[in-house]
C-alpha atoms as a PDB file:
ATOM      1  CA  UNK A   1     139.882  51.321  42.495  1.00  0.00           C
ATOM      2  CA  UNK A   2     137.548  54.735  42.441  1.00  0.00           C
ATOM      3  CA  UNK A   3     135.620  55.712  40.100  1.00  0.00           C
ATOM      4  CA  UNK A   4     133.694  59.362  39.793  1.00  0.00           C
ATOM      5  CA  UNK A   5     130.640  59.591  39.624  1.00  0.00           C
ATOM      6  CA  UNK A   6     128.227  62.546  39.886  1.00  0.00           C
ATOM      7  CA  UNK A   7     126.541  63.715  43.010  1.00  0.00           C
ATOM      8  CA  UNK A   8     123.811  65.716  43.592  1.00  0.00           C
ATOM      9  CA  UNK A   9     124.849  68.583  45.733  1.00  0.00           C
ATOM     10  CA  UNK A  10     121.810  70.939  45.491  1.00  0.00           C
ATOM     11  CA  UNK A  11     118.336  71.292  44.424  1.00  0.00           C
ATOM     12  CA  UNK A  12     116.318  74.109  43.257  1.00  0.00           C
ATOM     13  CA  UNK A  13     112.891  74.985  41.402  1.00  0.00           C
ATOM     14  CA  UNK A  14     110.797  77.890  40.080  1.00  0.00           C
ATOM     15  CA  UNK A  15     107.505  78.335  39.257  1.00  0.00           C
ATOM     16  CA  UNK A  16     105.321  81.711  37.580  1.00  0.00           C
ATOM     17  CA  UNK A  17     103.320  83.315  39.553  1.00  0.00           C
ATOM     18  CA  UNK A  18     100.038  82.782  37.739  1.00  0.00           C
ATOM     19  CA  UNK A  19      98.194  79.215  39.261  1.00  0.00           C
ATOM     20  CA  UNK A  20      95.483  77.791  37.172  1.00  0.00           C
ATOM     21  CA  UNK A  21      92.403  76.184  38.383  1.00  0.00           C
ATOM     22  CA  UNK A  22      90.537  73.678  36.252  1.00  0.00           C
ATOM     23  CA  UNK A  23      87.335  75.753  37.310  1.00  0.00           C
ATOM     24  CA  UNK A  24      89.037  78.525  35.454  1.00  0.00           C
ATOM     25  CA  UNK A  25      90.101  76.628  32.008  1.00  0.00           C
ATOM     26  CA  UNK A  26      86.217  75.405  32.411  1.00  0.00           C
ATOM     27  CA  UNK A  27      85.114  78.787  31.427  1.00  0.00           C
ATOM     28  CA  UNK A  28      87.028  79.278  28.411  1.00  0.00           C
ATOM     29  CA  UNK A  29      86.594  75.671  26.897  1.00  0.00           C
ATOM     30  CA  UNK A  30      83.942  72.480  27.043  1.00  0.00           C
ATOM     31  CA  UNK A  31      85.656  70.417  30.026  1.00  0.00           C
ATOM     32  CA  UNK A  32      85.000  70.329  33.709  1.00  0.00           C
ATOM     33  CA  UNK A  33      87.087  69.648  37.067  1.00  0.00           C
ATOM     34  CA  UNK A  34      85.759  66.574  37.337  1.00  0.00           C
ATOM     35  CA  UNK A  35      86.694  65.195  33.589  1.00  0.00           C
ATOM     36  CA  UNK A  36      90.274  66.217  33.907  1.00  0.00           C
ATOM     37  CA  UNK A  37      90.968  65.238  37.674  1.00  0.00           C
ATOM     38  CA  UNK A  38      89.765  61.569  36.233  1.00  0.00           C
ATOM     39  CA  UNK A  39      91.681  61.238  33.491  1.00  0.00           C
ATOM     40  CA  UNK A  40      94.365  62.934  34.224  1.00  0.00           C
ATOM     41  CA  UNK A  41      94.757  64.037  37.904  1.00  0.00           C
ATOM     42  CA  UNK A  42      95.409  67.529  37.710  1.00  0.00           C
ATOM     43  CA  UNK A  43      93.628  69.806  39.770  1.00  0.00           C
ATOM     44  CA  UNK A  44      95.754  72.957  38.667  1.00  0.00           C
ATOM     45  CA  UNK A  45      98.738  74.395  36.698  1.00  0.00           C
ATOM     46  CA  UNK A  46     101.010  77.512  36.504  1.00  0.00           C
ATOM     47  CA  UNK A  47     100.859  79.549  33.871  1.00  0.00           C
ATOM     48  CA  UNK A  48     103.471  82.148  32.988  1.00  0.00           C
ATOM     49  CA  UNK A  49     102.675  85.707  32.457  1.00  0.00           C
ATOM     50  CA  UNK A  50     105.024  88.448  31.186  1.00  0.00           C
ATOM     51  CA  UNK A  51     108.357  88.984  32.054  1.00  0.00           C
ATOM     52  CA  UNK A  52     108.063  85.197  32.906  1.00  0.00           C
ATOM     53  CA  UNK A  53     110.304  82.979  30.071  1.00  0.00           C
ATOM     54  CA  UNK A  54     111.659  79.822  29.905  1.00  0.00           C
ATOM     55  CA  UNK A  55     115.151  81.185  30.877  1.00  0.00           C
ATOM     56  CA  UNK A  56     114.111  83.268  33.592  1.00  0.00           C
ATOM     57  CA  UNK A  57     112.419  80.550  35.368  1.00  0.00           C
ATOM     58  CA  UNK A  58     115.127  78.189  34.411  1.00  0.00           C
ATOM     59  CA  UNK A  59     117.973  81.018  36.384  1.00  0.00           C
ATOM     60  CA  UNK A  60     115.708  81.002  39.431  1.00  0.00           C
ATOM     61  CA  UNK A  61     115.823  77.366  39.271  1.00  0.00           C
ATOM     62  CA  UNK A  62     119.682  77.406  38.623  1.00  0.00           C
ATOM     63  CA  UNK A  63     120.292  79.930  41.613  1.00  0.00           C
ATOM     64  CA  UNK A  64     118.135  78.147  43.942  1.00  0.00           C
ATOM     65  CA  UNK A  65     120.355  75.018  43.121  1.00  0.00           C
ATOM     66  CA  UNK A  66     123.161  77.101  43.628  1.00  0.00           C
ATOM     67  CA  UNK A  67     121.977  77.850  47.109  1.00  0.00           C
ATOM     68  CA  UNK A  68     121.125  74.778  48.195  1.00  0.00           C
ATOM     69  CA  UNK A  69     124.650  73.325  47.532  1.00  0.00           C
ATOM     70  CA  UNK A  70     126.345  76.098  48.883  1.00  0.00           C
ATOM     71  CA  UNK A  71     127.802  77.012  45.676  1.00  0.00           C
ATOM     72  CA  UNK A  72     128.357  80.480  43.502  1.00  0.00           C
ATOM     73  CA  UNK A  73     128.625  80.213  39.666  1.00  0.00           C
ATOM     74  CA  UNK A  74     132.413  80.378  39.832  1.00  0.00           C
ATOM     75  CA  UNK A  75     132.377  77.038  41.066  1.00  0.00           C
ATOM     76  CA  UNK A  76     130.415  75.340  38.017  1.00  0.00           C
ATOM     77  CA  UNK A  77     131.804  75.071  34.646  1.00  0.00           C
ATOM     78  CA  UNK A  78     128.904  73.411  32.726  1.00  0.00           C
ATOM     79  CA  UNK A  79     125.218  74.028  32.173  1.00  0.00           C
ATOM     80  CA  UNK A  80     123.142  72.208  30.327  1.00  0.00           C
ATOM     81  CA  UNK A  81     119.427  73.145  30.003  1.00  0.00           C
ATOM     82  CA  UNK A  82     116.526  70.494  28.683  1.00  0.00           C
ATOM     83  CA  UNK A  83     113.794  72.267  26.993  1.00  0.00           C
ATOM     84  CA  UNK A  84     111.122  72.547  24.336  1.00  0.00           C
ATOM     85  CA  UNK A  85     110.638  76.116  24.650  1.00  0.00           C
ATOM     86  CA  UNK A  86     113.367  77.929  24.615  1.00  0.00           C
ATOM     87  CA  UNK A  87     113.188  82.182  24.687  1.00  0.00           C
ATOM     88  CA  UNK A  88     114.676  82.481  20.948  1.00  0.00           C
ATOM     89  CA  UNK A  89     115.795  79.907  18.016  1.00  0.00           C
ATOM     90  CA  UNK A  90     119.428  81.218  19.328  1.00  0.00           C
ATOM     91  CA  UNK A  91     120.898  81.817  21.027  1.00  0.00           C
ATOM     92  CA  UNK A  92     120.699  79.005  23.323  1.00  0.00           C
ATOM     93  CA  UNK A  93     118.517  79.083  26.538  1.00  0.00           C
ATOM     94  CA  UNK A  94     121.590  77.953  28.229  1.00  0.00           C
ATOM     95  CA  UNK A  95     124.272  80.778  27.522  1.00  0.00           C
ATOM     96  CA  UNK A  96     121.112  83.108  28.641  1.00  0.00           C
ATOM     97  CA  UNK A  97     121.108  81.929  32.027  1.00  0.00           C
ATOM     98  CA  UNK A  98     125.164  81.272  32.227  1.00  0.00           C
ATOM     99  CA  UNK A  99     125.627  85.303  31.177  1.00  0.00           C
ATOM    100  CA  UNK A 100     122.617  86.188  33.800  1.00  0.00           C
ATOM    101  CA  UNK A 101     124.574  83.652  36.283  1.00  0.00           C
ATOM    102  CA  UNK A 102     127.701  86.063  35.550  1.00  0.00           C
ATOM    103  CA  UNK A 103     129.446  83.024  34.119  1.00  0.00           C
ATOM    104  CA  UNK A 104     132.220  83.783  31.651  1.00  0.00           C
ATOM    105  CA  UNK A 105     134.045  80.292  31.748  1.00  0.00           C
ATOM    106  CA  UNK A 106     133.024  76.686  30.900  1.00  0.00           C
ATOM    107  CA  UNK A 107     130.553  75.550  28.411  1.00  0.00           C
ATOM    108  CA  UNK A 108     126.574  75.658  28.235  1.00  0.00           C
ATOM    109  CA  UNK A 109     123.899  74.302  25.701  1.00  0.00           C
ATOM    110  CA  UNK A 110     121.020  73.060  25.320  1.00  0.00           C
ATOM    111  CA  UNK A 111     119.182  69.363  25.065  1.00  0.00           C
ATOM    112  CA  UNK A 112     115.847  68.768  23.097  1.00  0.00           C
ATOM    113  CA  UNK A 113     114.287  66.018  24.224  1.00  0.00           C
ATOM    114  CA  UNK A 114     110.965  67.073  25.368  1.00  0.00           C
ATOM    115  CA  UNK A 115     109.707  65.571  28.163  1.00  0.00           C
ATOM    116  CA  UNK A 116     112.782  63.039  28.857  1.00  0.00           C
ATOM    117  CA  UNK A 117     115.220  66.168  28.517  1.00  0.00           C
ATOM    118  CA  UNK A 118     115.801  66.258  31.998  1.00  0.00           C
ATOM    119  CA  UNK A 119     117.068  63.143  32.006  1.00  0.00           C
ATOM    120  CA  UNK A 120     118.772  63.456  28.725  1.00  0.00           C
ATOM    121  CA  UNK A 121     120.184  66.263  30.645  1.00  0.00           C
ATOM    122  CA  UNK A 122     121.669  64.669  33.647  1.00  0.00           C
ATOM    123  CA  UNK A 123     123.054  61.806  30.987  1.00  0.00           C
ATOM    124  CA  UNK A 124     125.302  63.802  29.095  1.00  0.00           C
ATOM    125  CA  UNK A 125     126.162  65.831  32.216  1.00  0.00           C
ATOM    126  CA  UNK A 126     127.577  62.907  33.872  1.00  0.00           C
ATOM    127  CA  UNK A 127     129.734  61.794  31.051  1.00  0.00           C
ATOM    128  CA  UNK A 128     131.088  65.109  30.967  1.00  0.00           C
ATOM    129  CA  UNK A 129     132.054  64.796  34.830  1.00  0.00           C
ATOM    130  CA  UNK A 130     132.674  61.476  34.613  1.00  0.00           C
ATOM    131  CA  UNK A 131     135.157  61.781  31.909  1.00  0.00           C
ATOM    132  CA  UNK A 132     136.998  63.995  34.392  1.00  0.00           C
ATOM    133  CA  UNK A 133     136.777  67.191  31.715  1.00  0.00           C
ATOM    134  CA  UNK A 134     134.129  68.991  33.905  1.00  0.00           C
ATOM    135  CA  UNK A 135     133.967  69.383  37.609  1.00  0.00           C
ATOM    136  CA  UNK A 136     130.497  70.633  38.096  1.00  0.00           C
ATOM    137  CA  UNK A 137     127.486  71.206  36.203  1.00  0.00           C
ATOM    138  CA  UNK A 138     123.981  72.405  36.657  1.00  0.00           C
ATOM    139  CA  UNK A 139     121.028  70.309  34.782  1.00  0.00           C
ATOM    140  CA  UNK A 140     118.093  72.369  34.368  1.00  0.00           C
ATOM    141  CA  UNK A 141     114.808  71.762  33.067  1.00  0.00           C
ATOM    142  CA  UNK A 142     112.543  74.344  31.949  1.00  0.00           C
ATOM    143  CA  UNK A 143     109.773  74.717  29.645  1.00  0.00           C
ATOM    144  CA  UNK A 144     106.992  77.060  29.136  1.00  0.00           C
ATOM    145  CA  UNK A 145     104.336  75.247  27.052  1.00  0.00           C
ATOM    146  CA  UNK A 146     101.772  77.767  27.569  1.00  0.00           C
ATOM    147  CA  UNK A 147     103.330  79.484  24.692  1.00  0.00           C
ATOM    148  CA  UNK A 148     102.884  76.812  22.073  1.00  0.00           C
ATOM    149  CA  UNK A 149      99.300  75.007  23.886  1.00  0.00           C
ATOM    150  CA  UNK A 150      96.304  75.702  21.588  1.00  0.00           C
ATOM    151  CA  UNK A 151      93.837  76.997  24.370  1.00  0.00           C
ATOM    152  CA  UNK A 152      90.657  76.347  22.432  1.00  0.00           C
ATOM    153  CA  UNK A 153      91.628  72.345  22.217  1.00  0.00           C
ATOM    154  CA  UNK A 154      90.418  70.844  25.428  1.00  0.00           C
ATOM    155  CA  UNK A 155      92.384  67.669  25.122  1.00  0.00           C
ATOM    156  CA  UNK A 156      95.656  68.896  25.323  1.00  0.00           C
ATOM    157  CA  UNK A 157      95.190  72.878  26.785  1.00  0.00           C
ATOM    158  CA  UNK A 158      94.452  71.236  30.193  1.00  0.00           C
ATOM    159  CA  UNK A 159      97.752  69.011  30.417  1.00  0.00           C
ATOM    160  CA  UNK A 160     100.639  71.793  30.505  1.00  0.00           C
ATOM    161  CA  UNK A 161     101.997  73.629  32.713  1.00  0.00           C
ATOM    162  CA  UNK A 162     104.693  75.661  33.110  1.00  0.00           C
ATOM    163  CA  UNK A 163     107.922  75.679  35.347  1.00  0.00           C
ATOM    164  CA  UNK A 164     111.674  74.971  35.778  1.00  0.00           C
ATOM    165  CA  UNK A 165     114.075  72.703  38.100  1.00  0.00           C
ATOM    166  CA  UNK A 166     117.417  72.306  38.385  1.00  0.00           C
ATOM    167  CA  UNK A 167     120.079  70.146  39.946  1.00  0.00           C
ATOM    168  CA  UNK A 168     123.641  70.671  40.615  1.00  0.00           C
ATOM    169  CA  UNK A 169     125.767  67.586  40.422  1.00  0.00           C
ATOM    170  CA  UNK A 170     129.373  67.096  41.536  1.00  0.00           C
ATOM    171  CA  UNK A 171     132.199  64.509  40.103  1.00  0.00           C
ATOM    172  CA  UNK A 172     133.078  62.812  43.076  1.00  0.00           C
ATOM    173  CA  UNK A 173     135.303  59.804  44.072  1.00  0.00           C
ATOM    174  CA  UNK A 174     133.544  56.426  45.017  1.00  0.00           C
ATOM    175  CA  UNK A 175     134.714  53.188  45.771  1.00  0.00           C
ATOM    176  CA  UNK A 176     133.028  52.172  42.389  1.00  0.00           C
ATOM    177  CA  UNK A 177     130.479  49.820  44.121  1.00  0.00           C
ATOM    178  CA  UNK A 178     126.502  49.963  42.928  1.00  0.00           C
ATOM    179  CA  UNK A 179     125.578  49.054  46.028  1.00  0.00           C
ATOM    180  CA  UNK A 180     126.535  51.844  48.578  1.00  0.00           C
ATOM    181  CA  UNK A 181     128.402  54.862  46.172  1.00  0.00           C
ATOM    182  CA  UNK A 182     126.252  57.894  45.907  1.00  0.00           C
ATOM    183  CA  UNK A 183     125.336  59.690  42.668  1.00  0.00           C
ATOM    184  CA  UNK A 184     124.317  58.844  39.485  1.00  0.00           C
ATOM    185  CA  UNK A 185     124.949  54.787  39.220  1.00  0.00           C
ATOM    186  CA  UNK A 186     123.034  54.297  35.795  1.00  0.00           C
ATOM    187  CA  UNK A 187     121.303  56.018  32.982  1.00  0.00           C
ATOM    188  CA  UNK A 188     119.314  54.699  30.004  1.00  0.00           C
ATOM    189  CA  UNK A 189     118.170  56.836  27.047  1.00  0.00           C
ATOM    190  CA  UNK A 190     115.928  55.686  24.223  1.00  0.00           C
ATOM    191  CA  UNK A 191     114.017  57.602  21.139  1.00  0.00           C
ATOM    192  CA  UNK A 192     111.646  56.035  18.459  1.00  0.00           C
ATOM    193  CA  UNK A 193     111.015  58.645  15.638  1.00  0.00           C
ATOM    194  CA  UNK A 194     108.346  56.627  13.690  1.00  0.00           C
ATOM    195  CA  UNK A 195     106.149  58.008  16.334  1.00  0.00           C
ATOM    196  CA  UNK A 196     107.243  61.447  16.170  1.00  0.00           C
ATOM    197  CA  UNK A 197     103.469  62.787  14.852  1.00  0.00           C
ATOM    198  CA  UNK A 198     102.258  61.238  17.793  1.00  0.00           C
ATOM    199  CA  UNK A 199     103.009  64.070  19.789  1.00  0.00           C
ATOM    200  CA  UNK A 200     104.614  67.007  18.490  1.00  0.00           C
ATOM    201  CA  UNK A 201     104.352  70.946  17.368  1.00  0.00           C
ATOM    202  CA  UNK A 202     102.568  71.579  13.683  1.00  0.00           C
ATOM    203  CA  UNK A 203     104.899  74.118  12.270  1.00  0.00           C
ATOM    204  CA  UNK A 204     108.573  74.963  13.437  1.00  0.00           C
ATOM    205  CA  UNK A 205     111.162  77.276  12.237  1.00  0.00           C
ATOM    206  CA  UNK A 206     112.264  75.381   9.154  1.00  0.00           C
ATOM    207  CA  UNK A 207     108.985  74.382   7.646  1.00  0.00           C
ATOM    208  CA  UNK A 208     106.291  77.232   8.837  1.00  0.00           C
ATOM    209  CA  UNK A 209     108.545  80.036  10.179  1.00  0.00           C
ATOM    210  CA  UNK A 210     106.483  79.461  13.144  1.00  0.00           C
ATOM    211  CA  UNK A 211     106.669  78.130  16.516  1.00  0.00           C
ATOM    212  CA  UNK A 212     103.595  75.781  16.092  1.00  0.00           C
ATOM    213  CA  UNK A 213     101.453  74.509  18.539  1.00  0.00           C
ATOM    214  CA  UNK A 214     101.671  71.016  20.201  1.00  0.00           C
ATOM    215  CA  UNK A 215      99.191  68.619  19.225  1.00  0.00           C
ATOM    216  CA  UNK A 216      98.996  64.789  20.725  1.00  0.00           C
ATOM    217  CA  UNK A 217      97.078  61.405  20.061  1.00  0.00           C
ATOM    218  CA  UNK A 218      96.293  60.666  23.427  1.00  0.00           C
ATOM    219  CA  UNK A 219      95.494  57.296  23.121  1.00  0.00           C
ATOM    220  CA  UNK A 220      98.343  56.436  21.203  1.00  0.00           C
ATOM    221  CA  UNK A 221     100.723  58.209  23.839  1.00  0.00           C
ATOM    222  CA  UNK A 222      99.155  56.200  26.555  1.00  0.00           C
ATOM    223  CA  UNK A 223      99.367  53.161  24.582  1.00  0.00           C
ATOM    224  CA  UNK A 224     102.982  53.435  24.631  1.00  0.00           C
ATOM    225  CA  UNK A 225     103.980  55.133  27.860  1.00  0.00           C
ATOM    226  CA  UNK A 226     104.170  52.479  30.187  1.00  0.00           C
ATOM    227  CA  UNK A 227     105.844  49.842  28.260  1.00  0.00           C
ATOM    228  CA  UNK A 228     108.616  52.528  27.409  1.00  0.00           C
ATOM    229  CA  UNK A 229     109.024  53.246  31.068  1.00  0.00           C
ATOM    230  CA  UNK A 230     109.236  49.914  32.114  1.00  0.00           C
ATOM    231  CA  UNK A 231     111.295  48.978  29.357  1.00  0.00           C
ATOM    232  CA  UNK A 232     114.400  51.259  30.147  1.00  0.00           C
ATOM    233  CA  UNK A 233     113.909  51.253  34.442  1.00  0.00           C
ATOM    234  CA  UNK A 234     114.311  46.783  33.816  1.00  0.00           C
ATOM    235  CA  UNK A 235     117.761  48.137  31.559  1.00  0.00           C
ATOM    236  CA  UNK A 236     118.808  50.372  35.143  1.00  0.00           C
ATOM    237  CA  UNK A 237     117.835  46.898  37.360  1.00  0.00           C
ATOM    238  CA  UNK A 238     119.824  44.757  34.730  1.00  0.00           C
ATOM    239  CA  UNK A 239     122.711  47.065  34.527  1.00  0.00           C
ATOM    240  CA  UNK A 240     122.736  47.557  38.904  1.00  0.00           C
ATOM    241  CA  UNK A 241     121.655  44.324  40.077  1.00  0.00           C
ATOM    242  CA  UNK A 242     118.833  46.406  42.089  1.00  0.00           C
ATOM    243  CA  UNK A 243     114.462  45.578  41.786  1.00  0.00           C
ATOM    244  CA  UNK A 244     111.846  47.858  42.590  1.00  0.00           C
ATOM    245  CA  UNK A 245     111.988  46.574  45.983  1.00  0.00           C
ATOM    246  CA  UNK A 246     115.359  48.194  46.433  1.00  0.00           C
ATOM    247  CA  UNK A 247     113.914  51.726  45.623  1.00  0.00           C
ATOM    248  CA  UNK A 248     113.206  54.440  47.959  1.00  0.00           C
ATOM    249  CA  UNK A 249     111.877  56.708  45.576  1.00  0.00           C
ATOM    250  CA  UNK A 250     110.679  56.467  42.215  1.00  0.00           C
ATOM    251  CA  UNK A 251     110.469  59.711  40.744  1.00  0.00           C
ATOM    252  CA  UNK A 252     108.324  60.089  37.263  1.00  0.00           C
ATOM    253  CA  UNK A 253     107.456  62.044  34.707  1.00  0.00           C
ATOM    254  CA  UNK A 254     104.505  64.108  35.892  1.00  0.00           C
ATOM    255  CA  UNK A 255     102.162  63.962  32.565  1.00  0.00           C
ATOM    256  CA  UNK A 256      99.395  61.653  33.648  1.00  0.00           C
ATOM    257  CA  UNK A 257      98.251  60.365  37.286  1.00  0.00           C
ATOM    258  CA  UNK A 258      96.932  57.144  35.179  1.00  0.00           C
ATOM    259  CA  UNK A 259     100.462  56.655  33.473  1.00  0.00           C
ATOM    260  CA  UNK A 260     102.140  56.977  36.762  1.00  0.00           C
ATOM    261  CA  UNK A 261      99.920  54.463  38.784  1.00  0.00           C
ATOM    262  CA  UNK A 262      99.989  51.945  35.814  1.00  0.00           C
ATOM    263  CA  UNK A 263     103.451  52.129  35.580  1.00  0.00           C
ATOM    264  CA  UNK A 264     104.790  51.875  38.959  1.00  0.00           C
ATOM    265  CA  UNK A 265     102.058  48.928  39.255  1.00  0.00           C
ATOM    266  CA  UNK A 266     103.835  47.087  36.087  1.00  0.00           C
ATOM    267  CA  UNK A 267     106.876  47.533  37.519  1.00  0.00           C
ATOM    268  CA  UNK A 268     105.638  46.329  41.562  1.00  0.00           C
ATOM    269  CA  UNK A 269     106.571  49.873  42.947  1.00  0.00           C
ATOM    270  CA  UNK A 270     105.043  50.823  46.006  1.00  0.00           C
ATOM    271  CA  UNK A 271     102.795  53.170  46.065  1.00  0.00           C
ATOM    272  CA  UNK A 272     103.910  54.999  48.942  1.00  0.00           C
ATOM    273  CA  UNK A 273     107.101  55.475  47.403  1.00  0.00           C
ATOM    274  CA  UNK A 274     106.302  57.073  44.204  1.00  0.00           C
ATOM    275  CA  UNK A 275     106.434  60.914  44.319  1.00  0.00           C
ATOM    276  CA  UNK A 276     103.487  62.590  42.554  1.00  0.00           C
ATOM    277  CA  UNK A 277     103.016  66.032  41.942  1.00  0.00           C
ATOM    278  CA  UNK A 278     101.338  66.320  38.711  1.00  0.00           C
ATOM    279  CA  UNK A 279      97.927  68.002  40.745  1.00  0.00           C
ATOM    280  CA  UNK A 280      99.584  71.267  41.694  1.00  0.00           C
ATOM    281  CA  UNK A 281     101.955  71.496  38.420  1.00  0.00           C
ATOM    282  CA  UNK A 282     100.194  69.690  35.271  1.00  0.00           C
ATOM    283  CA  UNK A 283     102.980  68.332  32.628  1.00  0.00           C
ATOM    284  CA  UNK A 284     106.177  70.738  32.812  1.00  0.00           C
ATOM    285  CA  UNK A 285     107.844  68.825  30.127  1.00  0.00           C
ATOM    286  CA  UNK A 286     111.237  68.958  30.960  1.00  0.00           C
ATOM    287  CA  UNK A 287     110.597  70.825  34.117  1.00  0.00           C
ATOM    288  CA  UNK A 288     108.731  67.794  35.600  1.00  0.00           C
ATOM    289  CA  UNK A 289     110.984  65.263  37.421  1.00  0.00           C
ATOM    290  CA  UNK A 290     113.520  68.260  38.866  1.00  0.00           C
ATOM    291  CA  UNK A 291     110.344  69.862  39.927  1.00  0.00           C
ATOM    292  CA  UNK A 292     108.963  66.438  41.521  1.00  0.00           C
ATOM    293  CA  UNK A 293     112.784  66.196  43.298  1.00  0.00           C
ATOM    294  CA  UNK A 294     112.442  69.676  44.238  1.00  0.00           C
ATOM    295  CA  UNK A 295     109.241  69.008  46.389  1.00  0.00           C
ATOM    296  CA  UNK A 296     110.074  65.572  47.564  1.00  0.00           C
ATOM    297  CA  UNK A 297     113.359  66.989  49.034  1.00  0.00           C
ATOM    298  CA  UNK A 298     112.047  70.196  50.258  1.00  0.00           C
ATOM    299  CA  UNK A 299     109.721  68.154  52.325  1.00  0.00           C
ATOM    300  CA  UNK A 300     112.577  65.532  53.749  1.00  0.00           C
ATOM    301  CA  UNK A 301     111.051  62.588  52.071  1.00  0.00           C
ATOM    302  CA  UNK A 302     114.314  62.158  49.537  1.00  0.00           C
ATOM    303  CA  UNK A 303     117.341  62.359  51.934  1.00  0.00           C
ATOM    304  CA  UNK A 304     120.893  61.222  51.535  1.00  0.00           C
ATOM    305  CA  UNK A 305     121.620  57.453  50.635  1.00  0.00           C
ATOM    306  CA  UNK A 306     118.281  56.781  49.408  1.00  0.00           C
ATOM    307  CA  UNK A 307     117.926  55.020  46.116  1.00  0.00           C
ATOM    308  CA  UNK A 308     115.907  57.121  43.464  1.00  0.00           C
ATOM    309  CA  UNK A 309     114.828  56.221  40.111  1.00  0.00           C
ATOM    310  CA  UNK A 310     114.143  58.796  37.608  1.00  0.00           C
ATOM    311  CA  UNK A 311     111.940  58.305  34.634  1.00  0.00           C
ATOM    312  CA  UNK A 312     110.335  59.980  31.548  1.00  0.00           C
ATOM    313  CA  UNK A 313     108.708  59.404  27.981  1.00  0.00           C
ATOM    314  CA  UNK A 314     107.967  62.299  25.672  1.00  0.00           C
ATOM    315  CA  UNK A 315     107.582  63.315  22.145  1.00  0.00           C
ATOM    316  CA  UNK A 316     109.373  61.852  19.547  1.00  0.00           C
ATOM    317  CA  UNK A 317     108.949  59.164  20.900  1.00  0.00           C
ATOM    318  CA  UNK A 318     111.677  59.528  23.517  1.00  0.00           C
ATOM    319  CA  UNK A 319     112.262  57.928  26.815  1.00  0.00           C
ATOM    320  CA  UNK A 320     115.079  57.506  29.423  1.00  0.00           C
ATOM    321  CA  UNK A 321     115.563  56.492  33.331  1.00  0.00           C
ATOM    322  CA  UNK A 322     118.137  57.108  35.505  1.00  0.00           C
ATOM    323  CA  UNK A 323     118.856  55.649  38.550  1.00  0.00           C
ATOM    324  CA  UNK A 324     120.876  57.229  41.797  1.00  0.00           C
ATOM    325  CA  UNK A 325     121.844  57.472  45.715  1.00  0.00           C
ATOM    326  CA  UNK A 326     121.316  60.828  46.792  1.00  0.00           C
END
């Protein structure tokens, strides 16, 4: 007996045109190169500059995708886009991009999740193909943090970046076997809100008529982070029957170099399968992991049939995996 599941059929990304150094952030606030390469592993970020928004980035993402399956917008009827940022309170970052895509059918909204949105993301878009309501969707994740970063606080200015990715998955017959269909085999999404002031924005449009800016307890975040990640990436091996030493590619959040080597460590991943890209493109939020799949595929290193695990943790506290053959 079949079952659907959803493919990936194309990949795309975006990125401003502004890049970053940490020489440059050096002049404007107490830090150094050195300092945030070692704590963090970023070496540079890209900022946007006008004309450059959350949706915009996200459509170039989105038509890239587009591209890369082969695809026009006629042939997609869902988009879903994960972000923090979005251009206005409404309407949605997602009907933006579907009206710039030309799109006058299906449905599109968007996910807050913060940095796990992407994932969130690609979740609900599979139980929408899944279900066998929606044929195709694009998942893209897109955030601008520049916009809400405080730029004279040196502990969290030098983090973000910003950026967009997307993904177009197909519903697609398999044989309904873990162990050789493609797509998306599992997914696993978790949020803790007793953490919430851990890592959020102080203000929003309810309580400050504001936007805020983000503020985070480092410490605290790190404290967390790795047992979240390993917590929900054991649910995808329980669920599949696969270990780490089934992986091709593991696939993280790009926030913190640190986070991603302890992690993959706890988990006995590798390291010359982990994709890391956090040094050219800081924390994207949302934008991170399709960004990370962008690159990895661009370059040939994720090809079809390889087994890729996706994770992410974020404000909130939320955190999610997701695990699928290409």
């Amino acid at each position: 007996m079949t079952i659907k599941r959803s493919v990936v059929l194309g990949v795309g990304s975006a990125l401003p045109a502004r890049v970053v150094t940490n020489a440059e952030l050096a002049e404007k606030v107490d830090t150094s190169d050195e300092w945030i390469v070692q704590r963090t592993g970023i070496r540079q970020r890209y900022i946007a500059g006008d004309g450059e928004t959350t949706s915009t980035l996200g459509l170039k993402a989105a038509q890239a995708a587009l591209a890369d399956a082969g695809l026009t917008s006629a042939d997609v009827d869902l988009v879903i886009v994960a972000t923090t940022t979005p251009d206005l309170t409404f309407p949605s970052t997602a009907t933006q991009i579907q009206a710039a895509l030309g799109m006058a059918h299906g449905a599109a909204f968007d996910v807050q999740a913060v940095c796990s949105g992407f994932i969130y993301g690609v979740t609900i878009a599979d139980k929408f193909l899944a279900s066998g309501s929606h044929r195709r969707a694009i998942v893209i994740g897109a955030d601008t943090l520049s916009r809400i970063v405080d730029w004279t606080d040196r502990t969290t200015c030098v983090l973000f970046g910003d950026g967009a990715g997307a993904v177009v998955l197909e519903a697609q017959d398999q044989p309904g076997d873990v162990k050789t269909d493609r797509g998306v085999l599992t997914t696993h999404i978790r949020s803790d809100g007793r953490h919430g002031s851990k890592l959020c924005t102080v203000g929003g449009p309810s309580s400050t008529g504001t936007v805020g800016t983000l503020t985070m307890e480092g410490k605290e975040v790190f404290k967390h982070a790795v047992g979240m990640i390993t917590d929900v990436i054991t649910d995808a091996y329980q669920a599949t029957g696969f270990s780490s030493g089934d992986l091709d590619w593991f696939v993280p959040h790009q926030a913190n170099k640190r986070i991603i080597d302890s992690s993959a460590d706890k988990l006995g991943i590798a390291p010359q399968k982990v994709v890391i890209t956090v040094a050219r493109h800081g924390n994207t939020s949302a934008a991170s992991i399709p960004l990370a799949l962008s690159v990895a595929y661009a370059d040939g290193r994720i090809k079809k049939g390889d087994l890729v695990m996706l994770e992410a943790m974020g404000g909130g506290f939320t955190w999610a995996s997701a695990l699928m053959r290409w």
